[in-house]
C-alpha atoms as a PDB file:
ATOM      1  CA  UNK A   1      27.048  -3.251   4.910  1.00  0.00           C
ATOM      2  CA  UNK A   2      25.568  -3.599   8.359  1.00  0.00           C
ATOM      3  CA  UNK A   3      21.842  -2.630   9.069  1.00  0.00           C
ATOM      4  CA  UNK A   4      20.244  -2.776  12.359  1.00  0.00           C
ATOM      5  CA  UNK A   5      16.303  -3.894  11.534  1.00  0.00           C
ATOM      6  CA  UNK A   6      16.285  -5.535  14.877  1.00  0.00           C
ATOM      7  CA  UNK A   7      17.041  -3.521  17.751  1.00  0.00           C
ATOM      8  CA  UNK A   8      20.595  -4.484  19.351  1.00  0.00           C
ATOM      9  CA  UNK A   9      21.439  -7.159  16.517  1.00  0.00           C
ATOM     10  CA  UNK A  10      24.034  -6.164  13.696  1.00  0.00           C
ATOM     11  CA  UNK A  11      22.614  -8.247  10.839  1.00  0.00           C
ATOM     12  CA  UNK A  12      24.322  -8.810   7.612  1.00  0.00           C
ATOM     13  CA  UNK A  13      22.877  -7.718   4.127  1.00  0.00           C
ATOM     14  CA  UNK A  14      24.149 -10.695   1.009  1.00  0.00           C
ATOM     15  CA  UNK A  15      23.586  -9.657  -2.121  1.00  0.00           C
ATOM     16  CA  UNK A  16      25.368 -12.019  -4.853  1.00  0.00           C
ATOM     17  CA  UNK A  17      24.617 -12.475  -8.369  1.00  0.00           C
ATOM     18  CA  UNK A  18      26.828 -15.688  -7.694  1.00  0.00           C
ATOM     19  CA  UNK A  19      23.876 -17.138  -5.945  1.00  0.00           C
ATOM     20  CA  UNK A  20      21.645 -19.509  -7.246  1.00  0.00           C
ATOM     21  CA  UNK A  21      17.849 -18.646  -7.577  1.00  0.00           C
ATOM     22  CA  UNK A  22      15.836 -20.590  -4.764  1.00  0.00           C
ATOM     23  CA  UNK A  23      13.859 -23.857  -6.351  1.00  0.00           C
ATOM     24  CA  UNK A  24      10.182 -22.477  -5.166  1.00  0.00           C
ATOM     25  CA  UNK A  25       8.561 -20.399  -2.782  1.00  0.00           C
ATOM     26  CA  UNK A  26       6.286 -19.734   0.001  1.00  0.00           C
ATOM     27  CA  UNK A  27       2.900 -20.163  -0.226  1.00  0.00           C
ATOM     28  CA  UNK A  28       0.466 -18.235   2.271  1.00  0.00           C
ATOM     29  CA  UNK A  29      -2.704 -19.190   3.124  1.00  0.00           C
ATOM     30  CA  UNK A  30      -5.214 -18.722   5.072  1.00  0.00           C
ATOM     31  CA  UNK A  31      -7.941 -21.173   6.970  1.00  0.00           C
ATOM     32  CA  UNK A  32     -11.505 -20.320   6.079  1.00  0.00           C
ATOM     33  CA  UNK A  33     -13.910 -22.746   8.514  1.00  0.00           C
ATOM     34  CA  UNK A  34     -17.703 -22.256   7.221  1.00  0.00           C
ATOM     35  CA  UNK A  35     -19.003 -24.217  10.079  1.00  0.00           C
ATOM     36  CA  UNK A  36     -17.304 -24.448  13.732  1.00  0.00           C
ATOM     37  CA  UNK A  37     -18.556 -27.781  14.127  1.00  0.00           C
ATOM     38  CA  UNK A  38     -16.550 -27.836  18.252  1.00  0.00           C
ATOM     39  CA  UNK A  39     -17.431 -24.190  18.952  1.00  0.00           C
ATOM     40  CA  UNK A  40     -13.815 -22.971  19.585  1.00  0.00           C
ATOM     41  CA  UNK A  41     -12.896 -21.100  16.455  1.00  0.00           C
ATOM     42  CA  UNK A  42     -15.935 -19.522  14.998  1.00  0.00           C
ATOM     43  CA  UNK A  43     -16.457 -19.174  11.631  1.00  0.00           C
ATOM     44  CA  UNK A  44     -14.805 -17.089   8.437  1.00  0.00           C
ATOM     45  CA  UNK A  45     -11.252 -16.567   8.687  1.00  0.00           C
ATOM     46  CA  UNK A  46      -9.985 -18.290  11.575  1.00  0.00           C
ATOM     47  CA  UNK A  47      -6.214 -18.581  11.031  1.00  0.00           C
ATOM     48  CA  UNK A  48      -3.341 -18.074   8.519  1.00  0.00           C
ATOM     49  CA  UNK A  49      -0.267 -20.045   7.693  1.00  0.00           C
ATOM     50  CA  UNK A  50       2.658 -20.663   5.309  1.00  0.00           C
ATOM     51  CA  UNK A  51       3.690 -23.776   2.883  1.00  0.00           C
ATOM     52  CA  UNK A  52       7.666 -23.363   2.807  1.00  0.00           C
ATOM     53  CA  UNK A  53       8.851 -25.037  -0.282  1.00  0.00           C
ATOM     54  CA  UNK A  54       9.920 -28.212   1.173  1.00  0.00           C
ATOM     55  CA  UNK A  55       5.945 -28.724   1.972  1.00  0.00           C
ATOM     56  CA  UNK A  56       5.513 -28.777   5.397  1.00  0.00           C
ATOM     57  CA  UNK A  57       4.149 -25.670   6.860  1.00  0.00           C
ATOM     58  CA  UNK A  58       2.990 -23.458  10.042  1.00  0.00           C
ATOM     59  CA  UNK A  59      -0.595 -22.169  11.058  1.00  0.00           C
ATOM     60  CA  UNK A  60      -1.677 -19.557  13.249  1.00  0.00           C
ATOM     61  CA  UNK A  61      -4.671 -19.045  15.084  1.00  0.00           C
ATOM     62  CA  UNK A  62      -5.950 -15.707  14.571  1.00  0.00           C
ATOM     63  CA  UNK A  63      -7.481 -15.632  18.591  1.00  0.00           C
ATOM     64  CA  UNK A  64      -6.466 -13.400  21.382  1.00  0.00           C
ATOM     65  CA  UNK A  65      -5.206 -16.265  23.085  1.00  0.00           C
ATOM     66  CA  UNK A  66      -3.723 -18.152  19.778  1.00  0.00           C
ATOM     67  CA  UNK A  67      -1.150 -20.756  19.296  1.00  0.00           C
ATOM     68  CA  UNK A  68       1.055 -21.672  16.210  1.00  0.00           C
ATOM     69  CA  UNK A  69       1.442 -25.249  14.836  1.00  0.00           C
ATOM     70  CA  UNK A  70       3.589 -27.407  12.929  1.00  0.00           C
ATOM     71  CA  UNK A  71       2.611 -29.466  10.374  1.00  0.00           C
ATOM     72  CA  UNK A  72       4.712 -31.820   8.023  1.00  0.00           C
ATOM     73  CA  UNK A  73       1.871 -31.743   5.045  1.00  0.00           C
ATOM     74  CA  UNK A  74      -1.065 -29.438   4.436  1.00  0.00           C
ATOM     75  CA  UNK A  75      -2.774 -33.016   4.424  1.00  0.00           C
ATOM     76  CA  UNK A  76      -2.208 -33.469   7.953  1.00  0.00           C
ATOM     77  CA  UNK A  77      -3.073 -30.141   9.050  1.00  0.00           C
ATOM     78  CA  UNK A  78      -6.228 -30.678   6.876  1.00  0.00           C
ATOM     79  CA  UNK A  79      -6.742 -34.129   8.373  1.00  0.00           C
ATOM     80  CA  UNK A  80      -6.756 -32.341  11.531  1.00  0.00           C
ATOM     81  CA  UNK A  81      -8.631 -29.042  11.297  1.00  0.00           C
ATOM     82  CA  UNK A  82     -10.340 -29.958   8.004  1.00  0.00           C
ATOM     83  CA  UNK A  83     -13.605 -31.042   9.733  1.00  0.00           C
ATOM     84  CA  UNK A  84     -15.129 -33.153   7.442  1.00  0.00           C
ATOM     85  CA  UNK A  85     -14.929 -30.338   4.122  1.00  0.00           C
ATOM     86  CA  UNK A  86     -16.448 -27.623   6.863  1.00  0.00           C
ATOM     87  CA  UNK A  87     -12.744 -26.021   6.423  1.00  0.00           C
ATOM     88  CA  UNK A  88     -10.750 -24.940   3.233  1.00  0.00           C
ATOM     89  CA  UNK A  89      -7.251 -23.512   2.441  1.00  0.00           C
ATOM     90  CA  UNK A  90      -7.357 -20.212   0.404  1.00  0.00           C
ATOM     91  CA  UNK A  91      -4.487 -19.542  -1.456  1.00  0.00           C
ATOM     92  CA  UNK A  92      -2.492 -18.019  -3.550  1.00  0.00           C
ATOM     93  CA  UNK A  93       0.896 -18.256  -5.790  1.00  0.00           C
END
C-alpha cells in the first residue's frame, strides 16, 4: 500500500515475514571533545554520527555552518578528530 512520507514521492511499504532478519545494526554516537585543542569546535558535544553495520560510518558537525563526513572505520575518524584522547565516542547499543 502506497504512503506518501515525502512530499511528491509514492514510496512503497514491504512487509514480509519471508525476509531474513538484518545481521546487526546501527550504532549512533555522538563526539564528545573535552578540549578544542585548534579552536574550531569548542568543547562538549560537538557532533553526532552513525556506525552502519558494515563498520564504516558518517559524522556530523553539530555547527551552523556544519559539514558531514565519511569515514571507512571509527579508527580513522578517531585518528583524525581524536586529538590525542582530548575526544571520545559515546555510545550506545
Amino acid at each position: 500500500m502506497p504512503f506518501t512520507d515525502f512530499p511528491g514521492r509514492s514510496v512503497q511499504r514491504l512487509i514480509s515475514p519471508s525476509l531474513a532478519p538484518l545481521p546487526s545494526k546501527i550504532i549512533p554516537f555522538y563526539v564528545l571533545r573535552h578540549a578544542d585543542i585548534n579552536g574550531n569546535s569548542g568543547q562538549g558535544i560537538v557532533a553526532e554520527g552513525v556506525i552502519f553495520s558494515n563498520g564504516k560510518c558518517v559524522m556530523q558537525w553539530l555547527h551552523d555552518i556544519s559539514s558531514v563526513a565519511f569515514f571507512n572505520s571509527v579508527n580513522d575518524l578517531m585518528a583524525i578528530h581524536g586529538h590525542n584522547g582530548k575526544t571520545v565516542l559515546l555510545m550506545w547499543q
